[in-house]
Protein backbone atom coordinates (compact mmCIF):
# COMPACT_ATOMS: atom_id res chain seq x y z
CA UNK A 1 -25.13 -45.01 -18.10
CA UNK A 2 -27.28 -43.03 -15.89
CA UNK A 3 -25.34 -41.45 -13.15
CA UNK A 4 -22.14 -41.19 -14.95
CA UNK A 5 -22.73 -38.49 -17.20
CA UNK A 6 -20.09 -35.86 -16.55
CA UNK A 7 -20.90 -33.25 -19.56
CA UNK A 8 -22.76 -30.46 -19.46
CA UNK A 9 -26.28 -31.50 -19.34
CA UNK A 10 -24.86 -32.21 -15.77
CA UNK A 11 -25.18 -28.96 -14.88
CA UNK A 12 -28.68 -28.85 -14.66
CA UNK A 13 -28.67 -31.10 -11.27
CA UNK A 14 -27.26 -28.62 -9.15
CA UNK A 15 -29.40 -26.00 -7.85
CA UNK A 16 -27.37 -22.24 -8.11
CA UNK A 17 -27.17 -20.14 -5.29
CA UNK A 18 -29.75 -17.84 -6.81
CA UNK A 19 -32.23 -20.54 -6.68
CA UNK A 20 -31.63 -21.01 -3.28
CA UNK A 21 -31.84 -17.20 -2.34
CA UNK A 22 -34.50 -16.60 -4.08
CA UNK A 23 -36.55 -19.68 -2.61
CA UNK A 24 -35.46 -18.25 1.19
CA UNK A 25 -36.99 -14.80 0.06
CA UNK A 26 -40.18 -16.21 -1.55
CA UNK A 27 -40.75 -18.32 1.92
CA UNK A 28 -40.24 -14.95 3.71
CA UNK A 29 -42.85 -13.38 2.34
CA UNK A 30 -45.23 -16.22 2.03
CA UNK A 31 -44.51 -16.40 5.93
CA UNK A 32 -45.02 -12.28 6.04
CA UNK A 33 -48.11 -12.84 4.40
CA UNK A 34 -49.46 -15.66 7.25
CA UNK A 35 -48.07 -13.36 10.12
CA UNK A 36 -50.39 -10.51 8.60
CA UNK A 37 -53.64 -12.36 7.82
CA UNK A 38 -53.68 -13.80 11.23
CA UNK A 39 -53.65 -10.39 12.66
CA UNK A 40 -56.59 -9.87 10.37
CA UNK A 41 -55.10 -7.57 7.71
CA UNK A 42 -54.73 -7.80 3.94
CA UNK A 43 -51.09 -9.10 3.29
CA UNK A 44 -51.58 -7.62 -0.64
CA UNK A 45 -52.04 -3.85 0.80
CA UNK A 46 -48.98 -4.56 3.47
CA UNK A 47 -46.85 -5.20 0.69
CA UNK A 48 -47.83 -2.52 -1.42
CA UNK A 49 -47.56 -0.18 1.19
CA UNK A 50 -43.94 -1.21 2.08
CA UNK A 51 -43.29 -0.56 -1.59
CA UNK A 52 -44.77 2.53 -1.45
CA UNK A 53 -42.68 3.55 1.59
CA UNK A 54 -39.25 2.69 -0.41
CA UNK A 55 -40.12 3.12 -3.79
CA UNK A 56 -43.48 5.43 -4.53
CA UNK A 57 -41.09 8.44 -5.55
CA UNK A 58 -37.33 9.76 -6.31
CA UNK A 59 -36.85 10.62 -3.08
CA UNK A 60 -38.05 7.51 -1.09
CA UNK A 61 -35.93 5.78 -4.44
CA UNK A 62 -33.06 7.74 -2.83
CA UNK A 63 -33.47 7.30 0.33
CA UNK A 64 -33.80 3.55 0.35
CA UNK A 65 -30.33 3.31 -1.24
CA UNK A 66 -28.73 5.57 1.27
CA UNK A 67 -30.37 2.64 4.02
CA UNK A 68 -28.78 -0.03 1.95
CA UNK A 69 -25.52 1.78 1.53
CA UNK A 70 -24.28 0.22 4.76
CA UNK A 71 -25.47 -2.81 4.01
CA UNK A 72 -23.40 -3.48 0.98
CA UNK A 73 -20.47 -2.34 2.85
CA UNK A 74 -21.13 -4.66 6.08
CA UNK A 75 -21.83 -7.75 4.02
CA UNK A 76 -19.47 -7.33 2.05
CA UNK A 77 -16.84 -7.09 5.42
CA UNK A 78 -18.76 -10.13 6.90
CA UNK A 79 -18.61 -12.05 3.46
CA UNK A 80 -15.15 -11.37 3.20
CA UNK A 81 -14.51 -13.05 6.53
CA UNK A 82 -16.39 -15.76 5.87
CA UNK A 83 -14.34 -16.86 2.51
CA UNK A 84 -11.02 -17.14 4.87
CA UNK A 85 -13.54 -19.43 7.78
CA UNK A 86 -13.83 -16.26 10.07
CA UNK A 87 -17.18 -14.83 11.31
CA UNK A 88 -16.73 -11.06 11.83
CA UNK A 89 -19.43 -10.37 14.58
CA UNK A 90 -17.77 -7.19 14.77
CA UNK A 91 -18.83 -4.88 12.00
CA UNK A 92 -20.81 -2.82 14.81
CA UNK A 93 -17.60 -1.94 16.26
CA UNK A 94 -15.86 -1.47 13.30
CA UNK A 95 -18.59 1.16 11.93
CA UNK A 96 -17.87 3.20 15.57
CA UNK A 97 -14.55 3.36 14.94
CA UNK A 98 -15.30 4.43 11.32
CA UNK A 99 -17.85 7.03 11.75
CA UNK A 100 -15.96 8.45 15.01
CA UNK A 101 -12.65 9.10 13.51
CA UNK A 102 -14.73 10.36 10.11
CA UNK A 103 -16.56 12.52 12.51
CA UNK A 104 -13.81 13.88 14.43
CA UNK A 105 -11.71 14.89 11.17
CA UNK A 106 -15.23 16.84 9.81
CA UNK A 107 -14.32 18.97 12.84
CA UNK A 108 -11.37 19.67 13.38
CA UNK A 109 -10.18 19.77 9.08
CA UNK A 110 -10.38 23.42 7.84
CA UNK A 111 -13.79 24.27 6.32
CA UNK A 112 -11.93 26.19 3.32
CA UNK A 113 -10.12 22.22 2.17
CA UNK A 114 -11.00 21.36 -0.75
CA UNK A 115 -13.60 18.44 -1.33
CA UNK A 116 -11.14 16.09 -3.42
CA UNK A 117 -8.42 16.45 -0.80
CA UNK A 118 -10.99 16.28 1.73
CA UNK A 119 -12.78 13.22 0.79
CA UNK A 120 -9.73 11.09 0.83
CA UNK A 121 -8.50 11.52 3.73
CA UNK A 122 -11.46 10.96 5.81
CA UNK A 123 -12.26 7.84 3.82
CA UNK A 124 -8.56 6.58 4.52
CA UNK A 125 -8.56 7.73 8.05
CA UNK A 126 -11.53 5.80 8.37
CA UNK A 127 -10.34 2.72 7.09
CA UNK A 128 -7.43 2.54 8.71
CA UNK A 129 -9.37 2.82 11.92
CA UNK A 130 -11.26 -0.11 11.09
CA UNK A 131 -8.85 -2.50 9.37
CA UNK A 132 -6.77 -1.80 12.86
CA UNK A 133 -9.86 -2.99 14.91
CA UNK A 134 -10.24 -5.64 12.55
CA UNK A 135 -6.45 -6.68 12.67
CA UNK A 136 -6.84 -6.95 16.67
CA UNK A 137 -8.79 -9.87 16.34
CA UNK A 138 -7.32 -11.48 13.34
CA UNK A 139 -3.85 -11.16 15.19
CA UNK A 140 -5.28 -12.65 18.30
CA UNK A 141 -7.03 -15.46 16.24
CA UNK A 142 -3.57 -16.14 14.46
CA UNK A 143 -0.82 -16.23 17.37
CA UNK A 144 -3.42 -17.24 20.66
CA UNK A 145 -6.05 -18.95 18.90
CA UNK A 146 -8.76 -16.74 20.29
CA UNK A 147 -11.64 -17.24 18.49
CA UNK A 148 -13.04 -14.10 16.50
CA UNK A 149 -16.53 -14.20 17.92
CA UNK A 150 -15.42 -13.27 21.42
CA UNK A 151 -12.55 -11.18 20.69
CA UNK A 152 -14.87 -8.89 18.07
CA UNK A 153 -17.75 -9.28 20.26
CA UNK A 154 -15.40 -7.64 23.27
CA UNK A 155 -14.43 -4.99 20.45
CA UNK A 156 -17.34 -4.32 19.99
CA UNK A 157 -17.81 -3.01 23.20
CA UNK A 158 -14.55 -1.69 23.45
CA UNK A 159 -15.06 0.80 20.66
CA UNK A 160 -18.92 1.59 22.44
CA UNK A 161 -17.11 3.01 24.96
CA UNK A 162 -14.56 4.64 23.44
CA UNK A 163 -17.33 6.61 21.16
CA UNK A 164 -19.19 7.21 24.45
CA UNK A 165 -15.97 9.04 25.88
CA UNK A 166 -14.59 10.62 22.83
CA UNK A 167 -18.18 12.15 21.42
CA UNK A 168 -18.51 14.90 24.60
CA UNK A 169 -14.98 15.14 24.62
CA UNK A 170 -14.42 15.88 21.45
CA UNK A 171 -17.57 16.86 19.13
CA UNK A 172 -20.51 17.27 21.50
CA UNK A 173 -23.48 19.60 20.65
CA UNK A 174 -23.90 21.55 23.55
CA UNK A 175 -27.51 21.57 23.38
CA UNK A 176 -28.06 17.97 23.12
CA UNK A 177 -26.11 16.64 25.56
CA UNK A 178 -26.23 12.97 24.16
CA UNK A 179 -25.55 13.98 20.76
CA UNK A 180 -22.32 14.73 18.59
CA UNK A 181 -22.66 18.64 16.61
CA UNK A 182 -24.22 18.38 13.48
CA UNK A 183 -21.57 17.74 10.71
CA UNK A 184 -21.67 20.65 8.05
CA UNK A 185 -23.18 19.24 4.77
CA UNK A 186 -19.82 20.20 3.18
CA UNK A 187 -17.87 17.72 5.05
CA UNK A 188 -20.25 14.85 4.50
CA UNK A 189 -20.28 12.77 1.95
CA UNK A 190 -23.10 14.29 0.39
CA UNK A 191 -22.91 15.97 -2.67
CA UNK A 192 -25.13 18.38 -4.20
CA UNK A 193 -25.97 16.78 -7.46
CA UNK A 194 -26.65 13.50 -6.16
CA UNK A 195 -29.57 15.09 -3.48
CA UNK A 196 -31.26 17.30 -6.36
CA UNK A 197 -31.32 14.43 -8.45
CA UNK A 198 -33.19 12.12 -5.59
CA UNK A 199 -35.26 14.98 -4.64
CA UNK A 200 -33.18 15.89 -1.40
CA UNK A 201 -32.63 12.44 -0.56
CA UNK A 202 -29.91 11.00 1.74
CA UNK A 203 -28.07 9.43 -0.95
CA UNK A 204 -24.98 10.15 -1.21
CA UNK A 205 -20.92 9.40 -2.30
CA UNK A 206 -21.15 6.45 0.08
CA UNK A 207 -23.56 4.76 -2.39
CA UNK A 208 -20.71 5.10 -5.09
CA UNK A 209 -18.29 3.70 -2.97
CA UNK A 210 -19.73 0.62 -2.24
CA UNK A 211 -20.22 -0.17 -6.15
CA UNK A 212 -16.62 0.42 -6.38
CA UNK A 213 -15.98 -1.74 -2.83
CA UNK A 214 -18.01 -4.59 -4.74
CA UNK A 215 -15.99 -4.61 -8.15
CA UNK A 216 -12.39 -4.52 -5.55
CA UNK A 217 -13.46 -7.52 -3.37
CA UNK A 218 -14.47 -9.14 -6.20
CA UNK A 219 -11.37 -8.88 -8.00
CA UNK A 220 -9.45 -9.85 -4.98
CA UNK A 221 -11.03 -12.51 -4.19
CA UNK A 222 -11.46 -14.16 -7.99
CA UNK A 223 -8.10 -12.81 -9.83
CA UNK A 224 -5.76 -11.86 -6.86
CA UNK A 225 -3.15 -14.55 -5.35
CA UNK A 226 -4.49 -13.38 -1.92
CA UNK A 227 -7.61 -13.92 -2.70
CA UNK A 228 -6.60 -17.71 -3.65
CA UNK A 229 -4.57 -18.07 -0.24
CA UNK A 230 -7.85 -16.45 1.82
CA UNK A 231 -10.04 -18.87 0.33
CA UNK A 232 -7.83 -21.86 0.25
CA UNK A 233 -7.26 -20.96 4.13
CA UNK A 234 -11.04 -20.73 4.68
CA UNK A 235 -11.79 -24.22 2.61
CA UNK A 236 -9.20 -26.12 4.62
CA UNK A 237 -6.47 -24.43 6.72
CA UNK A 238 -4.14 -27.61 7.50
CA UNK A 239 -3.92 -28.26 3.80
CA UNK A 240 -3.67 -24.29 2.58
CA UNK A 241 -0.52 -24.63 5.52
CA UNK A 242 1.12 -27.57 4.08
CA UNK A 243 0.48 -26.20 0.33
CA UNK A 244 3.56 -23.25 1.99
CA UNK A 245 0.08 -20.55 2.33
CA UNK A 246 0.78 -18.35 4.75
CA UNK A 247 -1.77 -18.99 7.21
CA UNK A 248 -1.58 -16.70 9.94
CA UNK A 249 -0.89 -13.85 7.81
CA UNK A 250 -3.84 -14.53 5.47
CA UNK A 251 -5.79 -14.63 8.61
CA UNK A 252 -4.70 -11.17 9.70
CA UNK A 253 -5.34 -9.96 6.56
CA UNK A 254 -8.66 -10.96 6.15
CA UNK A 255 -10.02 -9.52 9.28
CA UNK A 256 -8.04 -6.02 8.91
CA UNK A 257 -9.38 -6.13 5.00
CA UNK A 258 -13.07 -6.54 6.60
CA UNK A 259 -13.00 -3.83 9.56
CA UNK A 260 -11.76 -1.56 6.77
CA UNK A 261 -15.22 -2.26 5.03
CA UNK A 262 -17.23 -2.64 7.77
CA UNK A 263 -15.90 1.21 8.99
CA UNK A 264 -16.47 2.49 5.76
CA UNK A 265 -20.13 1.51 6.56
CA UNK A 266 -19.59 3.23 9.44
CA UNK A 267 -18.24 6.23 7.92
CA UNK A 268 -21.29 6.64 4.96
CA UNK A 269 -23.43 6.33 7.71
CA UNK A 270 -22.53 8.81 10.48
CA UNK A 271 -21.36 10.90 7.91
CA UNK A 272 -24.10 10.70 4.83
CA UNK A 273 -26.75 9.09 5.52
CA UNK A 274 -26.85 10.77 8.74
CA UNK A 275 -24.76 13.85 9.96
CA UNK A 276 -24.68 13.31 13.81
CA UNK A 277 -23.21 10.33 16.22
CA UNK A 278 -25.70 9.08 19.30
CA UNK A 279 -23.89 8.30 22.21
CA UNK A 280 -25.09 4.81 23.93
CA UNK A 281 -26.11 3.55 20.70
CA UNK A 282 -24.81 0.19 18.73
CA UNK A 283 -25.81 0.58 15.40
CA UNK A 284 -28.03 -2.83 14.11
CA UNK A 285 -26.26 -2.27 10.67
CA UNK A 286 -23.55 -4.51 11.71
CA UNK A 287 -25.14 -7.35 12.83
CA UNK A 288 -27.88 -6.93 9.95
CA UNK A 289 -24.78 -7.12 7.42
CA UNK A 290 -24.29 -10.86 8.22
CA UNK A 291 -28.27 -12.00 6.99
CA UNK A 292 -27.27 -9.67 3.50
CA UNK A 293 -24.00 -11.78 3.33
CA UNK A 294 -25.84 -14.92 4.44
CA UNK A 295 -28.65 -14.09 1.86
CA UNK A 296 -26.37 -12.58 -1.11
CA UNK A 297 -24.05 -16.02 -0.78
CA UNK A 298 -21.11 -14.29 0.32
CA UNK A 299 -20.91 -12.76 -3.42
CA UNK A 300 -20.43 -9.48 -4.28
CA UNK A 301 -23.23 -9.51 -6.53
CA UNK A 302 -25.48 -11.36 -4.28
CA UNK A 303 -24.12 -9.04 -1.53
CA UNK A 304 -25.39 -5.93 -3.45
CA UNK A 305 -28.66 -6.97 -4.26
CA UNK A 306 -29.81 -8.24 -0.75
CA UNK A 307 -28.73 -5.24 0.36
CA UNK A 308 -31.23 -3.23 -1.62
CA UNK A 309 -34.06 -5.73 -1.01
CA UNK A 310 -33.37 -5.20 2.73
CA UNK A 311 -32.96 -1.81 2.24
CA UNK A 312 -36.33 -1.76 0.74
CA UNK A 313 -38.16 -3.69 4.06
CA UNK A 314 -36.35 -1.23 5.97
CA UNK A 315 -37.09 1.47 4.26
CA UNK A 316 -41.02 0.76 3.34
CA UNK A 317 -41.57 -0.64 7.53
CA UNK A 318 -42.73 2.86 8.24
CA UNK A 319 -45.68 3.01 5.85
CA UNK A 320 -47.07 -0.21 7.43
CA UNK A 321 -48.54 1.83 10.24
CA UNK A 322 -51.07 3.61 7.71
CA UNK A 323 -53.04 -0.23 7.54
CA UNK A 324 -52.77 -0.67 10.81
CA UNK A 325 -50.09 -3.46 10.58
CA UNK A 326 -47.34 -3.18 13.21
CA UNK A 327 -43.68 -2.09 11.41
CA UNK A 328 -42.06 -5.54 13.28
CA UNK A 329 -43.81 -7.01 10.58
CA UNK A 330 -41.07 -6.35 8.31
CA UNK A 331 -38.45 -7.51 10.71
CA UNK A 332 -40.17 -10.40 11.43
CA UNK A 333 -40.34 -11.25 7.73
CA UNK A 334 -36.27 -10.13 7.75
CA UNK A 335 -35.74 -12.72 10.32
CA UNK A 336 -37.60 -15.17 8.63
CA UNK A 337 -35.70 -14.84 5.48
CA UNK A 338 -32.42 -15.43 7.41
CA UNK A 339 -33.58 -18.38 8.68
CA UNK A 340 -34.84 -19.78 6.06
CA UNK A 341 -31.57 -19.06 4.34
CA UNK A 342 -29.67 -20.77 7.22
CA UNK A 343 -31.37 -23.85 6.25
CA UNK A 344 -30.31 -23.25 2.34
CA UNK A 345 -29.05 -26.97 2.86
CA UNK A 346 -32.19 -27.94 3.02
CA UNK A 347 -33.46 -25.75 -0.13
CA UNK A 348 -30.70 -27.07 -2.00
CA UNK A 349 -31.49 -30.39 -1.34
CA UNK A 350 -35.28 -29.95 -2.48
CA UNK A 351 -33.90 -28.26 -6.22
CA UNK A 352 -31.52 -30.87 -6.88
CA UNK A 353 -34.19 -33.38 -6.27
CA UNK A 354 -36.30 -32.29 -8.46
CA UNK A 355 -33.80 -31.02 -11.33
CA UNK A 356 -32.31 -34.42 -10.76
CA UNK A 357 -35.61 -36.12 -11.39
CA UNK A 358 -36.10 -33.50 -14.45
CA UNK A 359 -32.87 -34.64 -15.60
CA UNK A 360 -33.27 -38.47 -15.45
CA UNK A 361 -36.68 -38.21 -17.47
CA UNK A 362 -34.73 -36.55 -20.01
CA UNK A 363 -32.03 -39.02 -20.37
CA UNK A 364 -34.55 -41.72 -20.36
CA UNK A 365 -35.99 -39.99 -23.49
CA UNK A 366 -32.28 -39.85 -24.91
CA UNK A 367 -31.59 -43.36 -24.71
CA UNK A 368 -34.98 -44.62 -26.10
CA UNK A 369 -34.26 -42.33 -29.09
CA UNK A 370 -30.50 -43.45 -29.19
CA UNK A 371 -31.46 -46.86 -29.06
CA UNK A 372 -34.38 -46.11 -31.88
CA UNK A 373 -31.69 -45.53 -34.17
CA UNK A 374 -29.19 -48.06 -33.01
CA UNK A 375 -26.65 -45.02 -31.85
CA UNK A 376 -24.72 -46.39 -29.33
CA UNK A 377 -22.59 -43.18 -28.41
CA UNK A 378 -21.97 -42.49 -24.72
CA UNK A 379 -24.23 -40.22 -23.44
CA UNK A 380 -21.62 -38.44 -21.83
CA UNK A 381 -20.01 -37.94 -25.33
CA UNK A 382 -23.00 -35.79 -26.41
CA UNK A 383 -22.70 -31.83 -26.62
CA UNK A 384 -25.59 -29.78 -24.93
CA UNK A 385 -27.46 -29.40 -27.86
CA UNK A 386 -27.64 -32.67 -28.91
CA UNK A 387 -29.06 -33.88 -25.41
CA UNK A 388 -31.16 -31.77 -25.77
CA UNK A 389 -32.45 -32.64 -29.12
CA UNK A 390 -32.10 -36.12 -28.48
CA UNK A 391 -34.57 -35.78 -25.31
CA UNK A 392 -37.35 -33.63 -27.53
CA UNK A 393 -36.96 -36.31 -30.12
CA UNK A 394 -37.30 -39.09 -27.36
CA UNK A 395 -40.14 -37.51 -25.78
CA UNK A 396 -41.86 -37.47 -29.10
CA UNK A 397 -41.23 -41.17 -30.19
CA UNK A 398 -42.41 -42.01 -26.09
CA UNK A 399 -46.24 -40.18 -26.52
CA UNK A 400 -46.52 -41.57 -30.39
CA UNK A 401 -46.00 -45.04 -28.77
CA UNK A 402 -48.18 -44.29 -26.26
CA UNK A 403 -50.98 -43.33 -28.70
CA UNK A 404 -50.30 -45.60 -30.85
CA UNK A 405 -51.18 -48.13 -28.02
């Protein structure tokens, strides 16, 4: 019988993605740990001083989820991608075209608007601007068959340049020549209540949004007949087009529906988080998005959590220095994380070894209990709780026979 039990104690031979994410964070910090002791340093007072740096007060509390604001966003824009087969490479972009078109509309929208009719429109504005960006390379993808790594990768660039032309034409500070004017705090998405409760943090509406982002993507992608197309396309896109899905569309779709999220990164960013554009700069945010989407499992869930536990290395880096240990310590233990996650095959592969193994042991224990009282009911006929009875009854019988010897 062993093999062919399809009921639930089943379950238990499959590692979860949790398992797996959490294994590719523990290695990253047992590998942070070697990195630091062979620089001679304490690995126990690194750690503590990273969370220190993100966590030791309201503020730094605050701040840290203003850092990981944008990553919820971008791995949420790169997950959704990824659940129709498409790897958005171009969240950087995306987040330029975002926080430029946010940044304009701060200065050129009346100071006297009012906040709720502000707020809107700048956050619609800067979606817009992104899903277009996005839609370029899902519409090249879907009628030339360019693939979405170079087209977003030249979009990226693209919209670099276009930020490095529009920011002196439109918005420079006149006494930073490489810099945009300071946005004023009322058109930003900070609000007032939100920084006295963090202590003057940078947290801010952004944060909000990107709980609210989560629930929506989430609800597309698990209740939504879209969502079922995008995933059927990204599971198998021959058989999704036979099936009558609309392939190409669901392709264009997906990419506009992840530059939209990706450039409301871009937008909490350039206007929250921070109040001022940098000309010549591609912001790291968008290519950091893809190890939060990689380590969160491309769910919304996952998503949100990585994103604080990067936010947290990033964050807590710039305490390292008072130790003596160099701040690429944290990236280095980010990178190692993503790699180990990359080789989640792998992990997977150990945990349903050794739940498998768990699992036969306790079936063994089953059937010598079963067959102790002549029961000769399929074990795949038994309800959880029984099999797991039966197996604590087996176990039993198995070390009184064994003492008995």
């Amino acid at each position: 019988m062993k093999g062919k039990n399809n009921g639930k104690p089943l379950e238990a031979r499959k590692a979860s993605p949790l398992v797996v994410s959490l294994s590719a964070v523990f290695l990253g910090i047992v590998a942070g740990c070697v990195f630091i002791l062979c620089i001679g340093k304490n690995p126990f007072a690194g750690f503590e001083r990273i969370l220190f740096g993100a966590l030791s007060n309201t503020r730094r509390i605050g701040n840290t989820l203003g850092m990981s604001t944008q990553l919820i966003l971008i791995g949420l824009s790169v997950a959704f991608a990824f659940k129709t087969g498409l790897f958005n490479i171009g969240a950087s972009g995306q987040m330029l075209m975002g926080g430029i078109t946010g940044s304009i509309l701060a200065y050129y929208l009346p100071m006297d608007m009012p906040r709720f009719i502000y707020l809107p429109i700048i956050i619609i504005a800067a979606m817009l601007a992104g899903a277009f960006w996005g839609f370029i390379s899902g519409f090249l993808k879907a009628k030339f068959n360019v693939h979405e790594v170079v087209s977003t990768i030249m979009l990226n660039w693209i919209a670099y340049w276009i930020c490095y032309d529009f920011i002196p034409r439109f918005i420079i500070d006149p006494t930073i020549s490489v810099k945009s004017k300071p946005i004023e705090t009322v058109h930003t998405l900070r609000a007032d209540w939100l920084t006295e409760l963090t202590g003057f943090s940078t947290l801010n509406y952004g944060f909000l949004l990107s709980i609210i982002m989560c629930v929506i993507v989430w609800f597309i992608l698990q209740k939504t007949t879209l969502g079922f197309n995008l995933k059927a396309v990204g599971s198998n896109r021959f058989c999704a087009e036979y099936a009558g899905i609309k392939v190409n569309r669901s392709i264009m779709v997906s990419m506009a529906i992840a530059g939209a999220l990706a450039s409301l990164g871009g937008l909490t960013y350039y206007c929250g988080y921070s109040n001022i554009m940098e000309m010549g700069k591609m912001p790291n945010e968008g290519f950091d998005g893809i190890a939060v989407a990689l380590l969160g499992n491309c769910s919304p869930v996952g998503i949100f959590f990585s994103a604080i536990f990067f936010g947290i290395l990033k964050m807590g880096r710039g305490s390292l220095a008072a130790t003596g240990i160099p701040t690429e310590i944290a990236d280095t233990i980010i990178a190692t994380i993503i790699y180990f996650t990359a080789t989640n095959v792998i992990l997977a592969s150990f945990w349903n070894g050794i739940f498998h193994r768990s699992f036969s042991r306790k079936e063994d224990a089953v059937l010598a209990y079963m067959k102790s009282r002549n029961d000769n009911t399929p074990v795949e006929k038994l309800t959880k709780e029984e099999f797991r009875l039966y197996a604590k009854e087996g176990k039993a019988l198995a070390k009184a026979e064994k003492e008995g010897k």
